[in-house]
ModelCIF file with pLDDT and N, C-alpha, C, O atoms, coordinates in Angstrom:
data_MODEL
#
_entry.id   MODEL 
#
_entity.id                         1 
_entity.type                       polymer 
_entity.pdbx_number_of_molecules   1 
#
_entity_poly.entity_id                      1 
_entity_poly.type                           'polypeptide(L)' 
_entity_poly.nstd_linkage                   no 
_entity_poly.nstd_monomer                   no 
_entity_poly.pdbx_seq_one_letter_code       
;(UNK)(UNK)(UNK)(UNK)(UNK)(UNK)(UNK)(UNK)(UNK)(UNK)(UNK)(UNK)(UNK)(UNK)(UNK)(UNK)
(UNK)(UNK)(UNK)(UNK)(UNK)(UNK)(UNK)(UNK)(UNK)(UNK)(UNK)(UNK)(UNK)(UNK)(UNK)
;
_entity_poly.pdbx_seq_one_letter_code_can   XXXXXXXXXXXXXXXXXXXXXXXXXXXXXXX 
_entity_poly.pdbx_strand_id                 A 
#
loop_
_entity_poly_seq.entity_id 
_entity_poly_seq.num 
_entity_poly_seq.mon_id 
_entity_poly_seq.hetero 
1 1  UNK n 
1 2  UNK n 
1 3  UNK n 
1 4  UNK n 
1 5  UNK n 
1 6  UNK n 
1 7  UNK n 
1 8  UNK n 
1 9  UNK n 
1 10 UNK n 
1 11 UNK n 
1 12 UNK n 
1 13 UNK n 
1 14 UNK n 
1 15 UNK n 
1 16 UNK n 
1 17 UNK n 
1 18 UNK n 
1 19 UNK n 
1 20 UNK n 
1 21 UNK n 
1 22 UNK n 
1 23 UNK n 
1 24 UNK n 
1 25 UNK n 
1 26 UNK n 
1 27 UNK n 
1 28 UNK n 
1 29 UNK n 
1 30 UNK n 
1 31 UNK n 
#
_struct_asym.id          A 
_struct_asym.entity_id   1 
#
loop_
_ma_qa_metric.id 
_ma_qa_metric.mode 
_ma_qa_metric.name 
_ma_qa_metric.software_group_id 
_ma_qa_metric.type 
1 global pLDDT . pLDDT 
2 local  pLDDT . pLDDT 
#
_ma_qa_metric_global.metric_id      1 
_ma_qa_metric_global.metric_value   87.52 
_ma_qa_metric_global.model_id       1 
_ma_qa_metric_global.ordinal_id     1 
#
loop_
_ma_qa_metric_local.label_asym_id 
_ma_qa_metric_local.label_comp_id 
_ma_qa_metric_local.label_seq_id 
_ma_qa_metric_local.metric_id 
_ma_qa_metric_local.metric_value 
_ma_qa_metric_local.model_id 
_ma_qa_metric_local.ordinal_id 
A UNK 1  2 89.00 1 1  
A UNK 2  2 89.00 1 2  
A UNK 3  2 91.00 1 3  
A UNK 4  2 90.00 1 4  
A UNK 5  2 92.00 1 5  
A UNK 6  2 93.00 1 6  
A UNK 7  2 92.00 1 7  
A UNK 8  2 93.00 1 8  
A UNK 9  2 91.00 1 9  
A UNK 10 2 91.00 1 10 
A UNK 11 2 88.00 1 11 
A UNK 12 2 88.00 1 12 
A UNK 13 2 88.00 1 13 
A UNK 14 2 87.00 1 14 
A UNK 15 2 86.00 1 15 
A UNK 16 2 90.00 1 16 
A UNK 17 2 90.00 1 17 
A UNK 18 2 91.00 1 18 
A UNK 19 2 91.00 1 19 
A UNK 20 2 90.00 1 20 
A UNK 21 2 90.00 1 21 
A UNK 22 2 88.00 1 22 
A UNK 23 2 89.00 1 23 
A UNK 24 2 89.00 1 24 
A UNK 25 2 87.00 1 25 
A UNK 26 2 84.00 1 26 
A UNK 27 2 81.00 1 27 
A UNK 28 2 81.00 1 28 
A UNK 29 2 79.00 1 29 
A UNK 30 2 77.00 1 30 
A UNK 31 2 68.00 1 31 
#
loop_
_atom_site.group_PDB 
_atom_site.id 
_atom_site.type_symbol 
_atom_site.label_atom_id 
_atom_site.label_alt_id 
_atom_site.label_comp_id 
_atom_site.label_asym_id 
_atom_site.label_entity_id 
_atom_site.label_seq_id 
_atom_site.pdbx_PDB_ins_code 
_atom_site.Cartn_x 
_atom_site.Cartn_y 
_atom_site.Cartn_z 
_atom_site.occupancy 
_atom_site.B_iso_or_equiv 
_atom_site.pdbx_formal_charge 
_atom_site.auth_seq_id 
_atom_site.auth_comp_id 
_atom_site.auth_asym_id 
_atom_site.auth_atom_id 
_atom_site.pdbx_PDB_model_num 
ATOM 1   N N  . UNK A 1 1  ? 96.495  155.818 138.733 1.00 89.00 ? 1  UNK A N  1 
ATOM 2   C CA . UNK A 1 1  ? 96.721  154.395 138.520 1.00 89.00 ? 1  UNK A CA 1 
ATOM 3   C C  . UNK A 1 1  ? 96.218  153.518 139.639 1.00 89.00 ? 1  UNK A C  1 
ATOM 4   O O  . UNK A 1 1  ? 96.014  152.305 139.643 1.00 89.00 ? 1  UNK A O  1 
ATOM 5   N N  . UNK A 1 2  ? 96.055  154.488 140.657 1.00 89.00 ? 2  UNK A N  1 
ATOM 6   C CA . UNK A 1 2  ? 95.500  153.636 142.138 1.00 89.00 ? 2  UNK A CA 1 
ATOM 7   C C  . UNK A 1 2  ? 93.605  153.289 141.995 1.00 89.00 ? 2  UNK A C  1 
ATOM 8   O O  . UNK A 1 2  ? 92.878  153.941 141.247 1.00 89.00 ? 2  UNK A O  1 
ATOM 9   N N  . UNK A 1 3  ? 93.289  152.549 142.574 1.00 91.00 ? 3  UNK A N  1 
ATOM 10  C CA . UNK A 1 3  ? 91.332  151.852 142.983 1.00 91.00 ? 3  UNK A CA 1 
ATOM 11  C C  . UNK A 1 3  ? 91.473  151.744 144.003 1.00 91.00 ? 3  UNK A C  1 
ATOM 12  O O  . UNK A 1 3  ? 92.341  151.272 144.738 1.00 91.00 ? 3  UNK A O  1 
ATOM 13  N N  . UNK A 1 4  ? 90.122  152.433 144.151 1.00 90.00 ? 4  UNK A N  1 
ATOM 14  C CA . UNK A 1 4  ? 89.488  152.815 145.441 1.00 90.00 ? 4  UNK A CA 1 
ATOM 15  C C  . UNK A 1 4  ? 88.017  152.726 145.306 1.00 90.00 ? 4  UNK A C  1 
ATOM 16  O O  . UNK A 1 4  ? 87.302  153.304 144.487 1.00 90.00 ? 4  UNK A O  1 
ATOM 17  N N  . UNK A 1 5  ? 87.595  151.679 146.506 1.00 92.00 ? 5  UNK A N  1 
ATOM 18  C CA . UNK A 1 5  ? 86.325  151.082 145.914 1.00 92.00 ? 5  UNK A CA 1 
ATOM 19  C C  . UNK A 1 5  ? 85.733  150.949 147.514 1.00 92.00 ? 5  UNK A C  1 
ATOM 20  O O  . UNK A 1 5  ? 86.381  150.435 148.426 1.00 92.00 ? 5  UNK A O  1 
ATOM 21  N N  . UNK A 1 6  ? 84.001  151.674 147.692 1.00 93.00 ? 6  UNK A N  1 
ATOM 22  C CA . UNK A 1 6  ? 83.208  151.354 148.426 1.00 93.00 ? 6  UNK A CA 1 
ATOM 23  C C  . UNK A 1 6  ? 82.308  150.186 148.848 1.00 93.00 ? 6  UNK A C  1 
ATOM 24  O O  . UNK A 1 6  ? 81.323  150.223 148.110 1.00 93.00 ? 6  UNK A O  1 
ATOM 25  N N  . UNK A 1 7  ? 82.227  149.306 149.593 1.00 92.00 ? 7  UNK A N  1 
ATOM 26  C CA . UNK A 1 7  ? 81.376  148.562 149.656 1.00 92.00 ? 7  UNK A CA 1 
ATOM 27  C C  . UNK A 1 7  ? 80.426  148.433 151.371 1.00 92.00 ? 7  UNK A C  1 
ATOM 28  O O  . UNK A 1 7  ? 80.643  148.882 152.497 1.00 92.00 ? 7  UNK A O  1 
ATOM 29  N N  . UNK A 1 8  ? 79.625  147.800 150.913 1.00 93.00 ? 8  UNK A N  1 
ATOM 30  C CA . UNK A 1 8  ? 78.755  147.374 151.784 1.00 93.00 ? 8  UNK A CA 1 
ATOM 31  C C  . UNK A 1 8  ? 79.049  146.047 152.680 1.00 93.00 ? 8  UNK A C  1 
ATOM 32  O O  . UNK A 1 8  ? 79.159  144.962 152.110 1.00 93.00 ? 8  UNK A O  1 
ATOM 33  N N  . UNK A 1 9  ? 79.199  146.174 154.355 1.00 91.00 ? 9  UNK A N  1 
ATOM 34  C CA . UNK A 1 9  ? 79.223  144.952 154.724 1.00 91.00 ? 9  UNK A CA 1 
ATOM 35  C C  . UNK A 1 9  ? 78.095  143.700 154.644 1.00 91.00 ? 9  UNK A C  1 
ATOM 36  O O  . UNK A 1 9  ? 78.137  142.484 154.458 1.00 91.00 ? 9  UNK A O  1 
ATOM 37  N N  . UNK A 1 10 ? 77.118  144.666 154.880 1.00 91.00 ? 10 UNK A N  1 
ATOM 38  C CA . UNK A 1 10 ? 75.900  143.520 154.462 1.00 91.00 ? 10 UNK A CA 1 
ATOM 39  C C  . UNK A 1 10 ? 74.820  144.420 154.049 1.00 91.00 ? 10 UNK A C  1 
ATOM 40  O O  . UNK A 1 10 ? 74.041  145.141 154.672 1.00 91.00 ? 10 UNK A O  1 
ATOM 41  N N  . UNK A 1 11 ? 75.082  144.060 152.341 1.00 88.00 ? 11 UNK A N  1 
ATOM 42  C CA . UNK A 1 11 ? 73.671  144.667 152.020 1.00 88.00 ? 11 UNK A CA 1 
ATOM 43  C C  . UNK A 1 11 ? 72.723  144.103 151.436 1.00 88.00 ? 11 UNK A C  1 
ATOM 44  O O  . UNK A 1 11 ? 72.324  144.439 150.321 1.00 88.00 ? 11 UNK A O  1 
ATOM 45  N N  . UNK A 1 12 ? 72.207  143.093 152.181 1.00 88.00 ? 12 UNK A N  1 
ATOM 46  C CA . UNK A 1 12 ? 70.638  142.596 152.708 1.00 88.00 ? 12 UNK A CA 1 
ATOM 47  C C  . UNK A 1 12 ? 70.291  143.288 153.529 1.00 88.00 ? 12 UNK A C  1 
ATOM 48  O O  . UNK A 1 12 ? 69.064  143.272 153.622 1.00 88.00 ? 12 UNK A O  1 
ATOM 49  N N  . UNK A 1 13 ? 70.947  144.168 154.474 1.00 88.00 ? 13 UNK A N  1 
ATOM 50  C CA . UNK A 1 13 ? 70.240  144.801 155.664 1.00 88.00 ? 13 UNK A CA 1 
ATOM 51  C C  . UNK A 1 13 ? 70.757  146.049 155.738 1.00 88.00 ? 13 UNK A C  1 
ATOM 52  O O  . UNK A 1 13 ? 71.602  146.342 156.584 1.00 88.00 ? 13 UNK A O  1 
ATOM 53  N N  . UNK A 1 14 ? 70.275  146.931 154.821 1.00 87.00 ? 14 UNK A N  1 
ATOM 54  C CA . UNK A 1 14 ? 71.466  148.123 154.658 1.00 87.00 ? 14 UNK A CA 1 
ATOM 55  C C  . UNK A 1 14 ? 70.633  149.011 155.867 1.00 87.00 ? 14 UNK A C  1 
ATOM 56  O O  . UNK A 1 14 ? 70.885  150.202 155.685 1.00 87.00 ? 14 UNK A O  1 
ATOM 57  N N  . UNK A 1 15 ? 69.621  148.796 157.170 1.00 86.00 ? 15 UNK A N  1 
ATOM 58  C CA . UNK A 1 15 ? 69.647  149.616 158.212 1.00 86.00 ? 15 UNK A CA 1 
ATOM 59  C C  . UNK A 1 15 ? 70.781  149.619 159.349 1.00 86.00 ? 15 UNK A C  1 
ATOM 60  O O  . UNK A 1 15 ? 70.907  150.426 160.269 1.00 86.00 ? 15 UNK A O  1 
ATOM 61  N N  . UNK A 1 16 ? 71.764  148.232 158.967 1.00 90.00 ? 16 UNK A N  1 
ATOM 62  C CA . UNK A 1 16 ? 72.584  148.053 160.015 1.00 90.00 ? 16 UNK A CA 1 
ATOM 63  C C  . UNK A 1 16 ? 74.181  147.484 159.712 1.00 90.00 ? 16 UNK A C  1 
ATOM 64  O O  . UNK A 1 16 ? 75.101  147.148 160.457 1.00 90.00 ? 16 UNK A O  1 
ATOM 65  N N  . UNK A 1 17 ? 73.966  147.578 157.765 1.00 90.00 ? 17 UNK A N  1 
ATOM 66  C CA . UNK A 1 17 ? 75.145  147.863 157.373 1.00 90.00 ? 17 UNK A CA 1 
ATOM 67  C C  . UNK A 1 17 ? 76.479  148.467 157.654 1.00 90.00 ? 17 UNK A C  1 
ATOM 68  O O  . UNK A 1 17 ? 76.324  149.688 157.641 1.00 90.00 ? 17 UNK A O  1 
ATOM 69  N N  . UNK A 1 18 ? 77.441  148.227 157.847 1.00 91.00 ? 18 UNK A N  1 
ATOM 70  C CA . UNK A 1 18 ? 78.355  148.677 157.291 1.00 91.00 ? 18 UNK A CA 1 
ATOM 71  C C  . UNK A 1 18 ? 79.416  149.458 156.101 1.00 91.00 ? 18 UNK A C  1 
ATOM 72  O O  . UNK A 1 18 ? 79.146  149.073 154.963 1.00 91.00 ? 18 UNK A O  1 
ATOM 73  N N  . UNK A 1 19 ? 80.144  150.106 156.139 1.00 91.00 ? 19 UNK A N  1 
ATOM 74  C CA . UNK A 1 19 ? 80.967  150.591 154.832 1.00 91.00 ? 19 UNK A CA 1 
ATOM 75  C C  . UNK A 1 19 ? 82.154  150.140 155.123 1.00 91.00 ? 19 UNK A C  1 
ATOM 76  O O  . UNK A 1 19 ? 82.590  150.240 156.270 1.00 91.00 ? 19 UNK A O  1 
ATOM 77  N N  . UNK A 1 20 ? 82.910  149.533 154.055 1.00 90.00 ? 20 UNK A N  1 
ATOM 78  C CA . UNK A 1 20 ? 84.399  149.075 153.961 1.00 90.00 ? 20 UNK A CA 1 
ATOM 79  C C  . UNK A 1 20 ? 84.668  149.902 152.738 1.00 90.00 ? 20 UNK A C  1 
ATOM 80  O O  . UNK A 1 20 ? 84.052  150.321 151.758 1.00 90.00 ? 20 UNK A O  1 
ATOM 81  N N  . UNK A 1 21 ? 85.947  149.944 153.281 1.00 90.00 ? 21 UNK A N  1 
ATOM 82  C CA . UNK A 1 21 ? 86.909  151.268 152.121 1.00 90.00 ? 21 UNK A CA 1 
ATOM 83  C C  . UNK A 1 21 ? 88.183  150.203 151.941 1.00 90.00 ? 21 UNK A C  1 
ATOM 84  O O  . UNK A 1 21 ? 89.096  149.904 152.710 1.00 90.00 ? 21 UNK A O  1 
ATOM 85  N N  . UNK A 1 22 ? 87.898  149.824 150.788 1.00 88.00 ? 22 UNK A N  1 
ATOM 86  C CA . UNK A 1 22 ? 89.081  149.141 149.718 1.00 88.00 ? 22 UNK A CA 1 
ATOM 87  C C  . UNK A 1 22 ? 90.205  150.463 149.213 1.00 88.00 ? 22 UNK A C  1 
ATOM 88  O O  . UNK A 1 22 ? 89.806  151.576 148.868 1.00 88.00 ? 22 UNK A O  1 
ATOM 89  N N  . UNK A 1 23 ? 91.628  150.054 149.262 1.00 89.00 ? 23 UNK A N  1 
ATOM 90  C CA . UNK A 1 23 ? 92.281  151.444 148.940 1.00 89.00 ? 23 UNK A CA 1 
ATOM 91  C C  . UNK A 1 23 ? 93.373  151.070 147.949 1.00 89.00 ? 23 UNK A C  1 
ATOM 92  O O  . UNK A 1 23 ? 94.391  151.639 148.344 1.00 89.00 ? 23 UNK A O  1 
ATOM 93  N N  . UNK A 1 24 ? 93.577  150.529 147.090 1.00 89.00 ? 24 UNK A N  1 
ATOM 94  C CA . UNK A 1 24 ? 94.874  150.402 146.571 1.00 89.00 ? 24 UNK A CA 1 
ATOM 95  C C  . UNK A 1 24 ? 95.829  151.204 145.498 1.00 89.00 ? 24 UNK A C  1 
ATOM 96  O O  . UNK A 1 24 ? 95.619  151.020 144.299 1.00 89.00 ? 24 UNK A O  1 
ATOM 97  N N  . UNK A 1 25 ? 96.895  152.108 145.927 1.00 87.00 ? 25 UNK A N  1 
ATOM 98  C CA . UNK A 1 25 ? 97.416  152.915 145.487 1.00 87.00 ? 25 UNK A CA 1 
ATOM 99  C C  . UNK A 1 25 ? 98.343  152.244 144.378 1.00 87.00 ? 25 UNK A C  1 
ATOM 100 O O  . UNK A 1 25 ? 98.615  151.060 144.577 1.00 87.00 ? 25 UNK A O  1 
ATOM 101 N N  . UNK A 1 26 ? 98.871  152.854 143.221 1.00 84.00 ? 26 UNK A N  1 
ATOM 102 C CA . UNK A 1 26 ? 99.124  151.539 142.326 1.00 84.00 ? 26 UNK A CA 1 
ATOM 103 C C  . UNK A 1 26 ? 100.496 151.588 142.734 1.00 84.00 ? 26 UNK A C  1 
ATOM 104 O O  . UNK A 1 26 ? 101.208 152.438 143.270 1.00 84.00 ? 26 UNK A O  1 
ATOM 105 N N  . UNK A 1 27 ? 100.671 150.256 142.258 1.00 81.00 ? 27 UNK A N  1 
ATOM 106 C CA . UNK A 1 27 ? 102.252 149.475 142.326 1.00 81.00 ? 27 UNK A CA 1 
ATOM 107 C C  . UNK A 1 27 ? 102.055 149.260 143.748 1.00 81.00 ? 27 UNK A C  1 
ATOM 108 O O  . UNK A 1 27 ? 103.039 149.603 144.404 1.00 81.00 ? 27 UNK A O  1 
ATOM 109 N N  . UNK A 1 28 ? 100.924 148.720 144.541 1.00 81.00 ? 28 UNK A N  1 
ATOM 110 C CA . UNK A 1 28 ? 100.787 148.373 145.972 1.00 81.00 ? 28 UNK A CA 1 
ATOM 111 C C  . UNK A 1 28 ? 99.955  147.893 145.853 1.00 81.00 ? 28 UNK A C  1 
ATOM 112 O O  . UNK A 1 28 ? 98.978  148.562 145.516 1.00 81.00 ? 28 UNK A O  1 
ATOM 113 N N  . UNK A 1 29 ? 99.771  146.155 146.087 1.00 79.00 ? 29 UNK A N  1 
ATOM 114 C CA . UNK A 1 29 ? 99.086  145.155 146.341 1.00 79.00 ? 29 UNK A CA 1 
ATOM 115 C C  . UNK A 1 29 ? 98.563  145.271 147.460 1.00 79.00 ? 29 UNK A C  1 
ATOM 116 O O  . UNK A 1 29 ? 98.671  144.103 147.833 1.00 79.00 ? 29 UNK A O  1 
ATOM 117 N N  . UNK A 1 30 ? 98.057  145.812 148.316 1.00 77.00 ? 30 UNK A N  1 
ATOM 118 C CA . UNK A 1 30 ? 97.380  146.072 149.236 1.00 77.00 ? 30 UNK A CA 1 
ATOM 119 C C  . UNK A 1 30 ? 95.706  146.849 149.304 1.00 77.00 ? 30 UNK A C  1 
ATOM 120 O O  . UNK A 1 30 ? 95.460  147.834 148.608 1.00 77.00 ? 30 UNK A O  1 
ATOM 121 N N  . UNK A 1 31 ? 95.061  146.466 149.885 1.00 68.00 ? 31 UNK A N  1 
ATOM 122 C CA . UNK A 1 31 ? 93.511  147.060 149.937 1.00 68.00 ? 31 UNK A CA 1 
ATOM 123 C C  . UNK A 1 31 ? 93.363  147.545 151.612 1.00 68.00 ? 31 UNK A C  1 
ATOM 124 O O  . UNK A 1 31 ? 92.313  148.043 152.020 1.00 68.00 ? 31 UNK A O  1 
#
C-alpha cells in the first residue's frame, strides 16, 4: 500500500545530477 519513487535532482544535467528517494509507507503522509 506504501510509494516509493526515484527522482532526479536535476535532470538537464544528469552528469552532475542527483538522486532523491521519495518513501511513503501507507497510512504515513510522509516522503
Amino acid at each position: 500500500g506504501g510509494v516509493g519513487k526515484l527522482k532526479l535532482t536535476t535532470p538537464d544535467d544528469m552528469l552532475n545530477t542527483g538522486i532523491e528517494v521519495e518513501a511513503k509507507p501507507s497510512g504515513k503522509n510522509v516522503k
